[in-house]
PDB file of N, CA and C in Angstrom:
ATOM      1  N   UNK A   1      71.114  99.165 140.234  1.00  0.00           N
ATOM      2  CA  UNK A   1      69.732  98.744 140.348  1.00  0.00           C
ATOM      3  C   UNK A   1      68.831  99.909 139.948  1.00  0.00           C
ATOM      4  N   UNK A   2      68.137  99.957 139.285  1.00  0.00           N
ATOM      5  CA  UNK A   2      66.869 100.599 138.391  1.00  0.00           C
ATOM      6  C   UNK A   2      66.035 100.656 139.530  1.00  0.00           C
ATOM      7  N   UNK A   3      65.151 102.156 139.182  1.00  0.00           N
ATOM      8  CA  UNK A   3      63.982 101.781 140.265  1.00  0.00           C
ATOM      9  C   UNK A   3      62.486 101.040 139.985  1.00  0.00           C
ATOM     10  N   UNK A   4      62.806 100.475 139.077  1.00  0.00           N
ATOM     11  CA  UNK A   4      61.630  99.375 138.759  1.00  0.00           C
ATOM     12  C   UNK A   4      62.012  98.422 139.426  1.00  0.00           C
ATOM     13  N   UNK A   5      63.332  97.948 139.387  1.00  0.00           N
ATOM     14  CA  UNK A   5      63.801  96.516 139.790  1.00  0.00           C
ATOM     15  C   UNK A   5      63.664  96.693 141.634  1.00  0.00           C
ATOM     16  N   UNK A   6      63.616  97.902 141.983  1.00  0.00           N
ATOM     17  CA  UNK A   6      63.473  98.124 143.514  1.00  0.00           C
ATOM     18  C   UNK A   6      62.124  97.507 143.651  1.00  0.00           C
ATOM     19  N   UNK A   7      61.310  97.531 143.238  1.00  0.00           N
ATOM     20  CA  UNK A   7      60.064  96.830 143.939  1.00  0.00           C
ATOM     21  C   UNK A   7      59.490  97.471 144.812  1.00  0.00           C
ATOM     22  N   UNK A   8      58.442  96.667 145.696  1.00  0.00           N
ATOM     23  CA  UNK A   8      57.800  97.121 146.659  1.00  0.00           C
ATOM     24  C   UNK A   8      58.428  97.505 148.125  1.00  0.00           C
ATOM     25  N   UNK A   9      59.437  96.666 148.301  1.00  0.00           N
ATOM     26  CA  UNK A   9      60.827  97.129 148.782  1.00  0.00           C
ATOM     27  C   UNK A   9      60.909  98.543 149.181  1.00  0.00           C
ATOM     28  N   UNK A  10      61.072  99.645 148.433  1.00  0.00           N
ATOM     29  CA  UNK A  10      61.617 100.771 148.365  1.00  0.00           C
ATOM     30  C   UNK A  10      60.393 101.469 148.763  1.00  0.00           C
ATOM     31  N   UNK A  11      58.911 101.117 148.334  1.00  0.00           N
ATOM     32  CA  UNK A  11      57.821 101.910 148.558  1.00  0.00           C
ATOM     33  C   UNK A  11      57.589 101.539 150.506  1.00  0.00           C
ATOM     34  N   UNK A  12      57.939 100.540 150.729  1.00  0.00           N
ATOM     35  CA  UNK A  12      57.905 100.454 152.301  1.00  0.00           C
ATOM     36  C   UNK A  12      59.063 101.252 153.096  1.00  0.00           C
ATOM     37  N   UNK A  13      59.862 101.333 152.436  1.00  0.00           N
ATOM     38  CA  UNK A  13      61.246 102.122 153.031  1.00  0.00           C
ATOM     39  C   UNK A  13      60.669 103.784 152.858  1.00  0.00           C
ATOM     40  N   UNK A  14      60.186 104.180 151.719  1.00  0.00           N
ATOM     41  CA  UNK A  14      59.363 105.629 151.786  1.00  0.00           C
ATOM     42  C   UNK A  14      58.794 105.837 152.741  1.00  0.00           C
ATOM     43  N   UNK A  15      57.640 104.990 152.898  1.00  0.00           N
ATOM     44  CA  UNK A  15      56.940 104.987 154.011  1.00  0.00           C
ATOM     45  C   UNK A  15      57.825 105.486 155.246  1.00  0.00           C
ATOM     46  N   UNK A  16      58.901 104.626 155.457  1.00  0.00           N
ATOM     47  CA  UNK A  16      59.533 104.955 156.940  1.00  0.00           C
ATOM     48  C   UNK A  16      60.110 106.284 156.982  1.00  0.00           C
ATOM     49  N   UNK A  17      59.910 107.162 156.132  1.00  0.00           N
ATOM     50  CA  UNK A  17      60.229 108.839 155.500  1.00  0.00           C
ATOM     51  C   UNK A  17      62.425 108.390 155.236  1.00  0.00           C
ATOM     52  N   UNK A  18      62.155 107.508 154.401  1.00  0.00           N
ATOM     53  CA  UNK A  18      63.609 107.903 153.961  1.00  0.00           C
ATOM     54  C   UNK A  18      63.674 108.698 152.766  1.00  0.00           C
ATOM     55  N   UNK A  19      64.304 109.730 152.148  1.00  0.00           N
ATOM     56  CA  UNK A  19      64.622 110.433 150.218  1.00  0.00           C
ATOM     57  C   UNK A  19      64.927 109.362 149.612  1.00  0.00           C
ATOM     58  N   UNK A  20      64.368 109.275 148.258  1.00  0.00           N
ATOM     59  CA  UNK A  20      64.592 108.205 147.205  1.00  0.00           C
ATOM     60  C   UNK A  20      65.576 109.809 146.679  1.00  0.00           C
ATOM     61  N   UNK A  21      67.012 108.821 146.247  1.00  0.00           N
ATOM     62  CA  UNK A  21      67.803 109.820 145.184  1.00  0.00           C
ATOM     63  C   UNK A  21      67.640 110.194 143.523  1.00  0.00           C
ATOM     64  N   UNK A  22      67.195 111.031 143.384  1.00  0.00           N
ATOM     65  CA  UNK A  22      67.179 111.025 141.478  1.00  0.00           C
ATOM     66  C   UNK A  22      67.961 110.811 140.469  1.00  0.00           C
ATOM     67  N   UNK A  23      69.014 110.750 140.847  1.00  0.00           N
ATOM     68  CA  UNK A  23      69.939 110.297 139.919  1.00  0.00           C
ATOM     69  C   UNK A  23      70.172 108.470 140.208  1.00  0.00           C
ATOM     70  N   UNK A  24      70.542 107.906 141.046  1.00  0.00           N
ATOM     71  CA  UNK A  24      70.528 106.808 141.487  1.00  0.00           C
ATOM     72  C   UNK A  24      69.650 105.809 142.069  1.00  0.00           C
ATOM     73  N   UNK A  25      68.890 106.223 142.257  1.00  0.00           N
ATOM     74  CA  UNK A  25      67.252 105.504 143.178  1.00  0.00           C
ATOM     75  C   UNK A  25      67.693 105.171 144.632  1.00  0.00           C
ATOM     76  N   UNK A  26      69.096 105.293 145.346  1.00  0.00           N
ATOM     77  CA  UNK A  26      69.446 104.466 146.675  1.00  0.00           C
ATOM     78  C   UNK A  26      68.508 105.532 147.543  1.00  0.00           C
ATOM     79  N   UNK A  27      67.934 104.794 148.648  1.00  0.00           N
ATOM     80  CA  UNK A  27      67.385 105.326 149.760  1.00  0.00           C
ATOM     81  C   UNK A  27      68.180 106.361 150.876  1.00  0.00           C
ATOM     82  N   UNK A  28      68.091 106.752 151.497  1.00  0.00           N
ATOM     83  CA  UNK A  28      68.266 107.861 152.215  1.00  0.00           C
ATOM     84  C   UNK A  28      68.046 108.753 153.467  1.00  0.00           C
ATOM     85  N   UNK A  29      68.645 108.359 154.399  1.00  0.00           N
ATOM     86  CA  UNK A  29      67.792 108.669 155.837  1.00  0.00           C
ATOM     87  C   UNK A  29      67.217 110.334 155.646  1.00  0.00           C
ATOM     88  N   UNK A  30      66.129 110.586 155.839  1.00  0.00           N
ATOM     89  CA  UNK A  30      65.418 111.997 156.163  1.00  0.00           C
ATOM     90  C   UNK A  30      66.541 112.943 156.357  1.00  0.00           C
ATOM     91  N   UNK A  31      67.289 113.098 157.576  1.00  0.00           N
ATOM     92  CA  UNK A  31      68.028 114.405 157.519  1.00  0.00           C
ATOM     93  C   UNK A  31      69.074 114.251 156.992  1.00  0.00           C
ATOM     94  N   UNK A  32      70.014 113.772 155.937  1.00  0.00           N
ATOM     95  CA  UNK A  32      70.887 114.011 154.809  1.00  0.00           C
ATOM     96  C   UNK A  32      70.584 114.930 154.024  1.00  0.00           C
ATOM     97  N   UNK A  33      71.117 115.694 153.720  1.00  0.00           N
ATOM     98  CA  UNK A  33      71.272 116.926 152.186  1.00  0.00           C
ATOM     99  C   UNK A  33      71.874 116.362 150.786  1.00  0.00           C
ATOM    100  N   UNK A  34      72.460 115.346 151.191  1.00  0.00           N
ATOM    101  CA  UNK A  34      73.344 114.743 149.595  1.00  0.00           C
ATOM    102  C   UNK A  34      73.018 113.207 149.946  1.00  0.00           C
ATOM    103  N   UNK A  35      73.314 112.515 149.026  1.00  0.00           N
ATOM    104  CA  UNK A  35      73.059 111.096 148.440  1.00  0.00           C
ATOM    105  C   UNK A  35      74.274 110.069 149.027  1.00  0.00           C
ATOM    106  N   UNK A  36      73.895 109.376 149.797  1.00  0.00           N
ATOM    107  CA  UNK A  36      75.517 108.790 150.423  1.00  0.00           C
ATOM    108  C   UNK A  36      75.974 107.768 149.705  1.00  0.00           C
ATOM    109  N   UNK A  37      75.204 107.877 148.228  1.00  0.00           N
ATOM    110  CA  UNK A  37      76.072 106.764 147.366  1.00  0.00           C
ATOM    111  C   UNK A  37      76.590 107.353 146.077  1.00  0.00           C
ATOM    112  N   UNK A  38      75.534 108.330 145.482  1.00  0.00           N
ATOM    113  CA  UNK A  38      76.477 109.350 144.226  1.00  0.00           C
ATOM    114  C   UNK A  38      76.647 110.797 144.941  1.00  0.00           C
ATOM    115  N   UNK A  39      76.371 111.388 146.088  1.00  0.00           N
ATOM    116  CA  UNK A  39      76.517 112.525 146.577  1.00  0.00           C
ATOM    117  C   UNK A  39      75.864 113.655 146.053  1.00  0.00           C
ATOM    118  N   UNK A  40      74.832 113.447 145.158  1.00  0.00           N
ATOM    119  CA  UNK A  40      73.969 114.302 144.668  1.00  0.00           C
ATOM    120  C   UNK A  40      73.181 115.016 145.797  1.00  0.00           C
ATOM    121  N   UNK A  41      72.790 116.246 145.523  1.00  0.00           N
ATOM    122  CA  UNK A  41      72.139 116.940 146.558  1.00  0.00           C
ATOM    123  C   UNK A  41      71.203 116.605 146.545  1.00  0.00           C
ATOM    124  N   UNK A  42      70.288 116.110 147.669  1.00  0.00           N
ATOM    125  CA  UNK A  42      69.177 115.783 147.853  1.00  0.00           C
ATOM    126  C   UNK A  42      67.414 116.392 148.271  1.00  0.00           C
ATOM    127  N   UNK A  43      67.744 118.029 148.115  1.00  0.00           N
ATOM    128  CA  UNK A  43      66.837 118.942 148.787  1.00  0.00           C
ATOM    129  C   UNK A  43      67.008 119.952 147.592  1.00  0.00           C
ATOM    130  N   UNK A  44      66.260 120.752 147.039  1.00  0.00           N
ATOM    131  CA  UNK A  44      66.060 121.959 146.198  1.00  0.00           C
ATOM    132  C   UNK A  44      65.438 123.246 147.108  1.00  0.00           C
ATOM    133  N   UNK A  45      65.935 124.262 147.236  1.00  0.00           N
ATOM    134  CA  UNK A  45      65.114 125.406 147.538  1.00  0.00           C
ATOM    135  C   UNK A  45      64.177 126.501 146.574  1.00  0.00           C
ATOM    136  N   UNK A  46      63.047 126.186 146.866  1.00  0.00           N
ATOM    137  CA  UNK A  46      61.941 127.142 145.823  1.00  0.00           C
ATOM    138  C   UNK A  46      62.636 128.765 145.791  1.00  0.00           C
ATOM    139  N   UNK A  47      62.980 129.295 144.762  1.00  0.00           N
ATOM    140  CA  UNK A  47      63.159 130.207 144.184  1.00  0.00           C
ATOM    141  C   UNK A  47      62.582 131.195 144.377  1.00  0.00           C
ATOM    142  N   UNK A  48      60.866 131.024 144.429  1.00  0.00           N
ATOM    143  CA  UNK A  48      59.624 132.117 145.295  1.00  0.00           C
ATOM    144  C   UNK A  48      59.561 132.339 146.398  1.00  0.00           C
ATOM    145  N   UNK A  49      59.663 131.141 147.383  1.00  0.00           N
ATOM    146  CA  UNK A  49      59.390 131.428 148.836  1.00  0.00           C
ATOM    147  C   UNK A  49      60.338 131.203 149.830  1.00  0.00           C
ATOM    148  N   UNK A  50      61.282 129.978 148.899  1.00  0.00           N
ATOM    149  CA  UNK A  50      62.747 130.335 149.969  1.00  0.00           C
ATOM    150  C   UNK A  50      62.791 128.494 150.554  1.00  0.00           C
ATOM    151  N   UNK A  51      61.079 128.033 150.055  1.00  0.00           N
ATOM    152  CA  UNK A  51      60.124 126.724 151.087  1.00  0.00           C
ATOM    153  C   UNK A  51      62.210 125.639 150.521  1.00  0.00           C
ATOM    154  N   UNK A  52      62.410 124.855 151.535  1.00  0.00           N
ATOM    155  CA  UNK A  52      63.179 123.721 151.191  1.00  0.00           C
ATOM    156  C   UNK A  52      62.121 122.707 150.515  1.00  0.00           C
ATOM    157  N   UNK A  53      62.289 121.632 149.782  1.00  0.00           N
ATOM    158  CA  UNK A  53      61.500 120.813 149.464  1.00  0.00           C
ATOM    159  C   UNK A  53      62.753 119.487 148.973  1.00  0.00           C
ATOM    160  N   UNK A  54      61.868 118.563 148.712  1.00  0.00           N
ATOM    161  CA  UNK A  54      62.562 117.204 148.091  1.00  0.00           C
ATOM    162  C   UNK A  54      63.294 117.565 146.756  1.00  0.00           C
ATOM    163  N   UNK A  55      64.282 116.936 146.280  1.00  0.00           N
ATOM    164  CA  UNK A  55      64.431 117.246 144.896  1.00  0.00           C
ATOM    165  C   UNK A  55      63.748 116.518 143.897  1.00  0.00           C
ATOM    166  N   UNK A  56      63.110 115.206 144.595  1.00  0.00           N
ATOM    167  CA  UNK A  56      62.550 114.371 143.258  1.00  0.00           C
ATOM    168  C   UNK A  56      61.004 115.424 143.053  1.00  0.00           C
ATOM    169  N   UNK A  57      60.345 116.381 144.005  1.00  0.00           N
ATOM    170  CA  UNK A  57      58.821 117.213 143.782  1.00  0.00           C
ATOM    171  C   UNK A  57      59.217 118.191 142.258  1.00  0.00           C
ATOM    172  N   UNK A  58      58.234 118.518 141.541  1.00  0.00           N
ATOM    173  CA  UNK A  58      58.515 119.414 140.694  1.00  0.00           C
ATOM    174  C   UNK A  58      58.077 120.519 140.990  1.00  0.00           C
ATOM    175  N   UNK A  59      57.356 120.488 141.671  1.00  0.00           N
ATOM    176  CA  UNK A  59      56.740 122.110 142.324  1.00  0.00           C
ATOM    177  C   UNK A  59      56.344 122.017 143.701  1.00  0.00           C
ATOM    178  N   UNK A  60      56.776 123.166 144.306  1.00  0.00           N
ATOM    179  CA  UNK A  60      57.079 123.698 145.463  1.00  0.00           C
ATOM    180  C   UNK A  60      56.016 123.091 146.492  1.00  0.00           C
ATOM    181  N   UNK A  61      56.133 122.434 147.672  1.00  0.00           N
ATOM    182  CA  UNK A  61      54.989 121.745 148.555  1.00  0.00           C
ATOM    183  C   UNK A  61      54.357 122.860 149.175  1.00  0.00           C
ATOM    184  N   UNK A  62      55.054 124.167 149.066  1.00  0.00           N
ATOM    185  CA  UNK A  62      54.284 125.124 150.031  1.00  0.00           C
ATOM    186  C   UNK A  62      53.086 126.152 149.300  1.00  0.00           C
ATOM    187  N   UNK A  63      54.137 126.804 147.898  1.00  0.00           N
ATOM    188  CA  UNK A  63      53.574 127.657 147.264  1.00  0.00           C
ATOM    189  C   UNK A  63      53.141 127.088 145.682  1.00  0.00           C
ATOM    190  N   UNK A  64      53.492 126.065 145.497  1.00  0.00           N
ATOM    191  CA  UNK A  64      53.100 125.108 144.427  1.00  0.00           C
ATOM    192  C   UNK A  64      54.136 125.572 143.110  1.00  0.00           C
ATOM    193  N   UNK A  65      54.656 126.511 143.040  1.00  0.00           N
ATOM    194  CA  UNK A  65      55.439 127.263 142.042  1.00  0.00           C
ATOM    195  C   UNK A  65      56.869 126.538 141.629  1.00  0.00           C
ATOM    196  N   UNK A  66      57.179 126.139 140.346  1.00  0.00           N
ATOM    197  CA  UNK A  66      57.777 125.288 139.797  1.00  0.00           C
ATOM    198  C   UNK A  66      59.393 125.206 139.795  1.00  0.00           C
ATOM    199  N   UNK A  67      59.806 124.435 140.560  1.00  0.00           N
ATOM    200  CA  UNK A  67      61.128 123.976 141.039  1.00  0.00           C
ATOM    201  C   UNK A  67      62.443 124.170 140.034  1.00  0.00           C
ATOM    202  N   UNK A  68      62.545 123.993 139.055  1.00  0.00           N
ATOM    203  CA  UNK A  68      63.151 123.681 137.990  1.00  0.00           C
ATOM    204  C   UNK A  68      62.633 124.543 136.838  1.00  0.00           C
ATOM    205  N   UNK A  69      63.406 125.552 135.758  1.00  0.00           N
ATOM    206  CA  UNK A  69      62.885 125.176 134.330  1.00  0.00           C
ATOM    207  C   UNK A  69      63.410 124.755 133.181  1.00  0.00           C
ATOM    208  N   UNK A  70      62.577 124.567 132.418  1.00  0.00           N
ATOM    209  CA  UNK A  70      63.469 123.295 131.633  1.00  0.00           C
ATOM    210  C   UNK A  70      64.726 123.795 130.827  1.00  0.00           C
ATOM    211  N   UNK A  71      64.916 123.154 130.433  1.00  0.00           N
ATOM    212  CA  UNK A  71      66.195 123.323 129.669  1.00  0.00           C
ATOM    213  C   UNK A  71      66.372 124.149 128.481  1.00  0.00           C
ATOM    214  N   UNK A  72      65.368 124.764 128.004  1.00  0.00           N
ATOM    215  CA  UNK A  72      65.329 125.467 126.637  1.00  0.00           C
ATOM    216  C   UNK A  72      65.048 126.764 127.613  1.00  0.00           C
ATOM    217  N   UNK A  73      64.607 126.931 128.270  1.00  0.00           N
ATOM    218  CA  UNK A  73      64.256 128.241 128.682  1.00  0.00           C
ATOM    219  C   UNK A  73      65.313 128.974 129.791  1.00  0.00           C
ATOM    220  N   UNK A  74      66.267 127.434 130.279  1.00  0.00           N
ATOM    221  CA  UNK A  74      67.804 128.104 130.950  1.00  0.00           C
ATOM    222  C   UNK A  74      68.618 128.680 130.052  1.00  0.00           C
ATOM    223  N   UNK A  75      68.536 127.438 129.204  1.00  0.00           N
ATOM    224  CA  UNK A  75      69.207 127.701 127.683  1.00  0.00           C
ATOM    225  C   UNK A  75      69.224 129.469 126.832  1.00  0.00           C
ATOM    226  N   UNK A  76      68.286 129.745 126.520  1.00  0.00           N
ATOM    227  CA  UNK A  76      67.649 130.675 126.036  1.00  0.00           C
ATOM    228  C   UNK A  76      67.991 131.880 127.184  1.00  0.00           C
ATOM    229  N   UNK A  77      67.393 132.047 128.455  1.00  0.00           N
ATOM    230  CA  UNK A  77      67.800 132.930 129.324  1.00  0.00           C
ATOM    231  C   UNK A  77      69.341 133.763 129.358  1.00  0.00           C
ATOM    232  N   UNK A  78      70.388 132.398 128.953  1.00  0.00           N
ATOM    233  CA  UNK A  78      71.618 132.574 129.217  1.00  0.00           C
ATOM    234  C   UNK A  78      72.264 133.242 127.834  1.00  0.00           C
ATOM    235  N   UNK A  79      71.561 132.678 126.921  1.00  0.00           N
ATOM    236  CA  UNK A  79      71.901 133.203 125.503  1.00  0.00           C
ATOM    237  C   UNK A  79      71.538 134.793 124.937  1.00  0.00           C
ATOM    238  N   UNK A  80      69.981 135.091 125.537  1.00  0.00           N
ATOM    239  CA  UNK A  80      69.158 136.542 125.197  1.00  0.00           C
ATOM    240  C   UNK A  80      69.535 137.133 126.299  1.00  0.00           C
ATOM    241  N   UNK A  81      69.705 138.019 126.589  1.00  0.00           N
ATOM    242  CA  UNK A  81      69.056 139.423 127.171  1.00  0.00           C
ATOM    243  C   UNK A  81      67.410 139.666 126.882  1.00  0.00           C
ATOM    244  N   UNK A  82      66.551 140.211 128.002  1.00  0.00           N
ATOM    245  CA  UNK A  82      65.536 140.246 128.092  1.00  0.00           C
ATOM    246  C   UNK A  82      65.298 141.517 127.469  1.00  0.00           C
ATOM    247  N   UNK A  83      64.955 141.932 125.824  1.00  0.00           N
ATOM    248  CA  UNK A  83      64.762 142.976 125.188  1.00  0.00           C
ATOM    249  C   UNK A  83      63.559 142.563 124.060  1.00  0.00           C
ATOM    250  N   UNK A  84      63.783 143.483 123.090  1.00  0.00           N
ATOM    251  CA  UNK A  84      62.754 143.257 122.109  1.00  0.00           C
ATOM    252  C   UNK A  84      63.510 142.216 120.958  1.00  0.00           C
ATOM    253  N   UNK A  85      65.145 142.160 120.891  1.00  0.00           N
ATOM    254  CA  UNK A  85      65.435 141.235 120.018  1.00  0.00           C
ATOM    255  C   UNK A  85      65.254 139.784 120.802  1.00  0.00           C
ATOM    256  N   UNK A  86      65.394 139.754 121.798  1.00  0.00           N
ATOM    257  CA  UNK A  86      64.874 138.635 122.686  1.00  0.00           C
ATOM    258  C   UNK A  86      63.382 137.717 122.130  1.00  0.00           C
ATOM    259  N   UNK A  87      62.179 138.643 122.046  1.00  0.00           N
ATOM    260  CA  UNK A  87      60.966 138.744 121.461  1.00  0.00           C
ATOM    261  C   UNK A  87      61.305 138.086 120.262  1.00  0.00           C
ATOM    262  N   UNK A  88      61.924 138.851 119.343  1.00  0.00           N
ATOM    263  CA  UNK A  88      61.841 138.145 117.417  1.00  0.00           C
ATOM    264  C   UNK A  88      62.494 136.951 117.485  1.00  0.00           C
ATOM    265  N   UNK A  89      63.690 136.721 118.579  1.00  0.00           N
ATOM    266  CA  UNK A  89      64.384 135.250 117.933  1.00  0.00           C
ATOM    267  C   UNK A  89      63.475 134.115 118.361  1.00  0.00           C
ATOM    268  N   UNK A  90      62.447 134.670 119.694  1.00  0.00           N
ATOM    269  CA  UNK A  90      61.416 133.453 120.634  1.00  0.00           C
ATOM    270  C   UNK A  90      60.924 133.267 119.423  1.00  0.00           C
ATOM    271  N   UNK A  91      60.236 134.143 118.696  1.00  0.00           N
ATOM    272  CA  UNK A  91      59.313 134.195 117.616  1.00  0.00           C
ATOM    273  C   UNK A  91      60.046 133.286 116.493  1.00  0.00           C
ATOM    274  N   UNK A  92      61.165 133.878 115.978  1.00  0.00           N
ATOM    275  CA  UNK A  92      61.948 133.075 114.582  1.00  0.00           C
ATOM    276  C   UNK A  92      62.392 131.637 114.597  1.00  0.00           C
ATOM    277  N   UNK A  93      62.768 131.129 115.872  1.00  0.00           N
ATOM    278  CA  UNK A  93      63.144 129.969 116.091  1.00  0.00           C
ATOM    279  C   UNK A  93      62.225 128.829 116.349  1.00  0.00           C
ATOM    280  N   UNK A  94      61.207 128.679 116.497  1.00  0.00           N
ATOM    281  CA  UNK A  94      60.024 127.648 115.720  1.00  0.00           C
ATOM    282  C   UNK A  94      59.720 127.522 114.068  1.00  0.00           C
ATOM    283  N   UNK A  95      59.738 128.671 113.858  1.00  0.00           N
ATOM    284  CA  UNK A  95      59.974 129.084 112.131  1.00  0.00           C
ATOM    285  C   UNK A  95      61.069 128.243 111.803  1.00  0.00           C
ATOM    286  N   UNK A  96      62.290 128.608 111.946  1.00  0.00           N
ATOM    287  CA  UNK A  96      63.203 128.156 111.508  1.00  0.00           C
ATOM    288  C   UNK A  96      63.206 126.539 111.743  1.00  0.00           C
ATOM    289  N   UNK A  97      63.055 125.818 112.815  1.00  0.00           N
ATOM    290  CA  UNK A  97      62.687 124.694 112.864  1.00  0.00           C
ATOM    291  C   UNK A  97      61.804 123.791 111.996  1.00  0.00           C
ATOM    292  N   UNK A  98      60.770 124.469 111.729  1.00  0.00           N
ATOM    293  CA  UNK A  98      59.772 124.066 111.065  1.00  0.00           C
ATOM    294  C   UNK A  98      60.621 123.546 110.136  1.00  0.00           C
ATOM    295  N   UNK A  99      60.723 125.182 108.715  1.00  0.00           N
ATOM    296  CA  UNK A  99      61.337 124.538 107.901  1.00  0.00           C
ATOM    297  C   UNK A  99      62.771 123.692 107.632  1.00  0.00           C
ATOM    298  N   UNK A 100      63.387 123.405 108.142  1.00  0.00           N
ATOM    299  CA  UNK A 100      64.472 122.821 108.885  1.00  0.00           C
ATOM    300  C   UNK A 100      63.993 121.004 108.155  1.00  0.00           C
ATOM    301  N   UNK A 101      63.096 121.270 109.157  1.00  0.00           N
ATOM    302  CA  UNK A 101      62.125 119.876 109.367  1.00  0.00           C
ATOM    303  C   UNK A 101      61.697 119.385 107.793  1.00  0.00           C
ATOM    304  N   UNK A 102      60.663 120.353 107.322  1.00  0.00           N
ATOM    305  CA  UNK A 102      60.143 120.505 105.852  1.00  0.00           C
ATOM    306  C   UNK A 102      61.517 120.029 105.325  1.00  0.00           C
ATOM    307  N   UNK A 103      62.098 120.867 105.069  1.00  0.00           N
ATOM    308  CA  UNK A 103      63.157 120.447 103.711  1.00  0.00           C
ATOM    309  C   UNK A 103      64.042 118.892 104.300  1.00  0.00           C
ATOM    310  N   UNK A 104      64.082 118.686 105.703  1.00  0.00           N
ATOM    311  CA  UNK A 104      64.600 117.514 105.914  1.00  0.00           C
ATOM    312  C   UNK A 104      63.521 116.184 105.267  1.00  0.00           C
ATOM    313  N   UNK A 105      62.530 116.632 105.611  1.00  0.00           N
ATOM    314  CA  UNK A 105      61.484 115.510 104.759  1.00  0.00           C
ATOM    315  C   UNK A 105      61.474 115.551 103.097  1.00  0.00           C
ATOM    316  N   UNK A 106      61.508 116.558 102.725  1.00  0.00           N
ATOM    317  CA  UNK A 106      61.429 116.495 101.131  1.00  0.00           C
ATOM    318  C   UNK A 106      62.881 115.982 100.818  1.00  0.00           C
ATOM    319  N   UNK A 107      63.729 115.999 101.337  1.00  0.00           N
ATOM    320  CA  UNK A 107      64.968 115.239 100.703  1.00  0.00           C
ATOM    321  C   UNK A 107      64.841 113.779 101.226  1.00  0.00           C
ATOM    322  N   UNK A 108      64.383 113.094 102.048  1.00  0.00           N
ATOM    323  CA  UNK A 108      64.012 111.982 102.190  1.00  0.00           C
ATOM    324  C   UNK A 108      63.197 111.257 101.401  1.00  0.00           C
ATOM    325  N   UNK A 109      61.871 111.814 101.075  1.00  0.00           N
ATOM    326  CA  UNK A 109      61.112 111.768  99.835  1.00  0.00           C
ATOM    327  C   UNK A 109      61.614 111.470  98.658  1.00  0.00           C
ATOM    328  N   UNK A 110      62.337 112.698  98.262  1.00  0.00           N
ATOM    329  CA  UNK A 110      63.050 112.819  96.676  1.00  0.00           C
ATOM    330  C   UNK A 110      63.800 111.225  96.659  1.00  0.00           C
ATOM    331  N   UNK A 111      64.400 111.207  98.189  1.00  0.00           N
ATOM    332  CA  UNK A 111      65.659 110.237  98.295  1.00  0.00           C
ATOM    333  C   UNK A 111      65.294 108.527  97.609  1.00  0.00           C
ATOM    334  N   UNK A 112      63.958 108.955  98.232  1.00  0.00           N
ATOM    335  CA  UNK A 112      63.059 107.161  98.305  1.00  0.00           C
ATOM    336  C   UNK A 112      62.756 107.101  96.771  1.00  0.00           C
ATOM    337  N   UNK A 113      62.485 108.157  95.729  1.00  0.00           N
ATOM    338  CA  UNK A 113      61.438 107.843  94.277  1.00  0.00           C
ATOM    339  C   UNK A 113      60.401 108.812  94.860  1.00  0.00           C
ATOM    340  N   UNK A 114      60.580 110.006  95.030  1.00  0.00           N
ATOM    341  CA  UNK A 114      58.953 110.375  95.605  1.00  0.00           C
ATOM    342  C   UNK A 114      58.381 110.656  94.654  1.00  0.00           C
ATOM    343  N   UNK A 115      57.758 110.189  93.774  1.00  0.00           N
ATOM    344  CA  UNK A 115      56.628 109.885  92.584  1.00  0.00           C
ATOM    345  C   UNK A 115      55.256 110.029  93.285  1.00  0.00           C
ATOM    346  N   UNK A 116      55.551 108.834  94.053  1.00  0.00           N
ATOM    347  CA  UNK A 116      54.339 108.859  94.844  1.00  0.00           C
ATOM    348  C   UNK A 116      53.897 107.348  94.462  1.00  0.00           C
ATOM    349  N   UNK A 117      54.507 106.594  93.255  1.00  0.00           N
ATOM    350  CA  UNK A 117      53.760 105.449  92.184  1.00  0.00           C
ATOM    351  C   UNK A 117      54.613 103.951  93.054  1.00  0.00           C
TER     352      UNK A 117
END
């Protein structure tokens, strides 16, 4: 079940302070730590202040400071070392994308008749 298909249902069950799960949408009595239907952890600890919070919040209820970061910047963390070549590849790798992109369009173009007529 989707959490659209939950309905108004689920927004009255919030109310009664149960965790909605993020991976699954099943409800959740308040003091559980994991999901009693996929076992996903159900609580994140802020990184800044230590605050416990929900896992579905994106930033911290106490100190507001952001729960999660995304995926290019775990990504990236794990790949660089924090130096000055760190600096040129942040820098080169939009570049490189770009044209990436560019020449992926001009061969699409060429591909179609790109005349233009």
């Amino acid at each position: 079940m989707t959490k659209e298909e939950t309905g108004n249902d689920q927004s009255v069950n919030l109310a009664r302070g149960e965790i909605e799960c993020t991976k699954c949408w099943s409800l959740n009595p308040k003091g559980n730590n994991f999901c009693g239907r996929c076992g996903v952890r159900l609580h994140i600890q802020c990184p800044r202040c230590g605050h416990i919070n929900e896992r579905i919040l994106a930033d911290c209820s106490k100190c507001g400071s952001r729960l999660r970061q995304s995926f290019w910047r775990r990504w990236r963390r794990k790949l660089f070392s924090r130096n000055a070549h760190y600096e040129l590849v942040d820098k080169l790798v939009p570049v490189f994308l770009v044209i990436v992109v560019g020449l992926l369009i001009a061969w699409v173009v060429s591909r179609m008749g790109g005349d233009g007529q």
